[in-house]
C-alpha atoms as a PDB file:
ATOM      1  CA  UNK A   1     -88.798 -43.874 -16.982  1.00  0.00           C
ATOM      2  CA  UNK A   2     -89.048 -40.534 -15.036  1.00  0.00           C
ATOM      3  CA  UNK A   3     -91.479 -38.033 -15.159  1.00  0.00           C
ATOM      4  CA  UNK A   4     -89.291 -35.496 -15.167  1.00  0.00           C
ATOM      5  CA  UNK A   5     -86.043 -35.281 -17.813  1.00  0.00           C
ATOM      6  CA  UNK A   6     -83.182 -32.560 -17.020  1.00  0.00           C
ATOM      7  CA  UNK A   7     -81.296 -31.011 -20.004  1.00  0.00           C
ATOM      8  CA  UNK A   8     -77.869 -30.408 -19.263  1.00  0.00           C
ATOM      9  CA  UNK A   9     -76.006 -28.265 -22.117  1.00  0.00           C
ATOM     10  CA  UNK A  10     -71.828 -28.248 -22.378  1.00  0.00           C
ATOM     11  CA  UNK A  11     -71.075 -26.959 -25.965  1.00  0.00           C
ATOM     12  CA  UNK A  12     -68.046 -25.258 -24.211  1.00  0.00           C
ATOM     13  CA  UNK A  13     -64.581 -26.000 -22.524  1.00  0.00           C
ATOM     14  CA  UNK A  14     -65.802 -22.769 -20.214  1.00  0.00           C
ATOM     15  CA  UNK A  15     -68.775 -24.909 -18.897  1.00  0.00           C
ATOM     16  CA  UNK A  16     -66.312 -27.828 -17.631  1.00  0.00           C
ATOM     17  CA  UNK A  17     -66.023 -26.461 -14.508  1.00  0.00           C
ATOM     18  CA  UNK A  18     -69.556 -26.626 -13.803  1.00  0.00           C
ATOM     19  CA  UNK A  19     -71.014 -29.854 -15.657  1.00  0.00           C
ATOM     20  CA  UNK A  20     -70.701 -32.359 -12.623  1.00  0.00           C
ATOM     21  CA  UNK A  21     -71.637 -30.084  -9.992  1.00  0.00           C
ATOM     22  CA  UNK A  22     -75.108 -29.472 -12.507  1.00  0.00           C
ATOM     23  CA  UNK A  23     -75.554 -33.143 -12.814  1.00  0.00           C
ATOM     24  CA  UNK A  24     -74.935 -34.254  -9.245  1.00  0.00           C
ATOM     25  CA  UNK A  25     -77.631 -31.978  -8.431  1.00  0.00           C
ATOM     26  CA  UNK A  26     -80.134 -33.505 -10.729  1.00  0.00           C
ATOM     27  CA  UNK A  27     -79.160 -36.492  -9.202  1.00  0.00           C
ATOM     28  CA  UNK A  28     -79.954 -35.470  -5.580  1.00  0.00           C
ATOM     29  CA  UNK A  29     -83.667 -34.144  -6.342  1.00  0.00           C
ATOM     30  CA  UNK A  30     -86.196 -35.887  -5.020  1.00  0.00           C
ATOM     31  CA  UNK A  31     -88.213 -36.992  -8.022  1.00  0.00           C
ATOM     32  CA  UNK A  32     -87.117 -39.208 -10.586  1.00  0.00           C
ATOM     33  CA  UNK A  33     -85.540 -37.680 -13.102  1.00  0.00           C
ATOM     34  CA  UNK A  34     -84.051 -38.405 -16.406  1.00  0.00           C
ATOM     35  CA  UNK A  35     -80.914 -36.192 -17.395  1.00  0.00           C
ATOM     36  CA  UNK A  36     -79.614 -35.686 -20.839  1.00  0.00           C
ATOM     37  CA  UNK A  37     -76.268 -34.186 -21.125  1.00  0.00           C
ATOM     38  CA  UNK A  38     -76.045 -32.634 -24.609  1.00  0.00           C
ATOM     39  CA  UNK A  39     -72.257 -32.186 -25.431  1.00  0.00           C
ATOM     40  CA  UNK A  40     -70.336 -31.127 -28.755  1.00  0.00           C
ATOM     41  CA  UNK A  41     -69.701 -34.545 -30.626  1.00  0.00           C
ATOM     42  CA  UNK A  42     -65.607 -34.090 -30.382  1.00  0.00           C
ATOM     43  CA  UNK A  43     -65.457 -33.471 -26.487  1.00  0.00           C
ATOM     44  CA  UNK A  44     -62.808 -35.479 -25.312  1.00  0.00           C
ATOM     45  CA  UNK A  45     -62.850 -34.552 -21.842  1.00  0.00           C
ATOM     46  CA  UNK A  46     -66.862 -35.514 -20.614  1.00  0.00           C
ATOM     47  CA  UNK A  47     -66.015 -39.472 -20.396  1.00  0.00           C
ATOM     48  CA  UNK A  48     -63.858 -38.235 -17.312  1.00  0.00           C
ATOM     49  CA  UNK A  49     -66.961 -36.202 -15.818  1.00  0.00           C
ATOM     50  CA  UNK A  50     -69.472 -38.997 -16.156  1.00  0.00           C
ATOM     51  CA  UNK A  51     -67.063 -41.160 -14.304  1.00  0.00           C
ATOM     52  CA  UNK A  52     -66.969 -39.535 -11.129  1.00  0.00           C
ATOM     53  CA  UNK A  53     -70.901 -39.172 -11.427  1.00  0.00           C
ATOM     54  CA  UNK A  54     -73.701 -41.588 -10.588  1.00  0.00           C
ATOM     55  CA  UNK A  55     -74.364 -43.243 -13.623  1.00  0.00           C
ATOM     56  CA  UNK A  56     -77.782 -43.067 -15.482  1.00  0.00           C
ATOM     57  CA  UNK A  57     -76.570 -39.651 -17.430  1.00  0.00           C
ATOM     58  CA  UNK A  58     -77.420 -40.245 -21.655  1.00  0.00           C
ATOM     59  CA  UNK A  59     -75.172 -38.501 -23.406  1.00  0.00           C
ATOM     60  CA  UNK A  60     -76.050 -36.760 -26.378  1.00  0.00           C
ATOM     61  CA  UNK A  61     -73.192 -35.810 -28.704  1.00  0.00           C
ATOM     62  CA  UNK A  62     -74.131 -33.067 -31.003  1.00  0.00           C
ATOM     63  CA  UNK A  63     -72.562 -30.278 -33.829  1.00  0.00           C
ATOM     64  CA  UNK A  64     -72.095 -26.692 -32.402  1.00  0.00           C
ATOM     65  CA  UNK A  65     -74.936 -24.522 -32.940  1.00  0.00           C
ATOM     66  CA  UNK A  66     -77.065 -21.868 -30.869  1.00  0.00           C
ATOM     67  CA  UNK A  67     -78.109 -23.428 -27.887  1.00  0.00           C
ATOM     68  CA  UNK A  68     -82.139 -23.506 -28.022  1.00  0.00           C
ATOM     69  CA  UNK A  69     -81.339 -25.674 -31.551  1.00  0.00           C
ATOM     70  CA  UNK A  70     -79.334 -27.809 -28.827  1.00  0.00           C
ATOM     71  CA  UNK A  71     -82.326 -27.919 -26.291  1.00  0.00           C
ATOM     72  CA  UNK A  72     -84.354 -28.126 -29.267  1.00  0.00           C
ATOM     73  CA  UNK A  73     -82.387 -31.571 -30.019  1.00  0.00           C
ATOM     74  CA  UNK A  74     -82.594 -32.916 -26.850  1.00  0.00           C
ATOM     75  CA  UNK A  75     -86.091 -31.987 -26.061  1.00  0.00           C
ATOM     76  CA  UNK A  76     -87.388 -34.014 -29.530  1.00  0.00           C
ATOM     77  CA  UNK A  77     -85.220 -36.816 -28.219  1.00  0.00           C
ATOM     78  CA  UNK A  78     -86.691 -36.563 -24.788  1.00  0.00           C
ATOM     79  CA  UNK A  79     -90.206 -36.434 -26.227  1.00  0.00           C
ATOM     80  CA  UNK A  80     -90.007 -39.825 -28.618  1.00  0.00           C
ATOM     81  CA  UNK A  81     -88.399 -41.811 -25.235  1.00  0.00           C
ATOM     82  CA  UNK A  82     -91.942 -40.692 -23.055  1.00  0.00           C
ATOM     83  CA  UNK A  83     -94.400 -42.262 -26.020  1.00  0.00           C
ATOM     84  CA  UNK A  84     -95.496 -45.517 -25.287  1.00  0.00           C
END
């Protein structure tokens, strides 16, 4: 487990363009780092993205809403991986 987890939101077919480009450079930092991808649950298009990253992206498939309840989500989720 990483120190260190990135939260990557897409709610919207306008942030396409940008998701991979956002993850691969995650990817490339030099600590560790966890990345959660938070996505609205009927994206059809993200299984495409996440194959032409690395791998080791969880992807968390969520309702629409205002984006800090979408952080919010991820963050709680990020938070119950990093108890031991």
């Amino acid at each position: 487990m990483a120190d260190v987890t990135a939260i990557i939101t897409c709610m919207t077919d306008a942030e396409r363009p940008f998701v991979a480009d956002a993850i691969r450079s995650v990817q490339r930092q030099t600590a560790p780092t966890d990345i959660t991808l938070c996505v609205m649950e009927d994206n059809d298009w993200i299984d495409d993205i996440l194959a032409s990253v690395e791998p080791g992206v969880e992807l968390l498939r969520l309702r629409g809403g205002w984006v800090g309840a979408v952080r919010n989500r991820a963050i709680e989720r990020a938070d119950r991986k990093s108890v031991v």
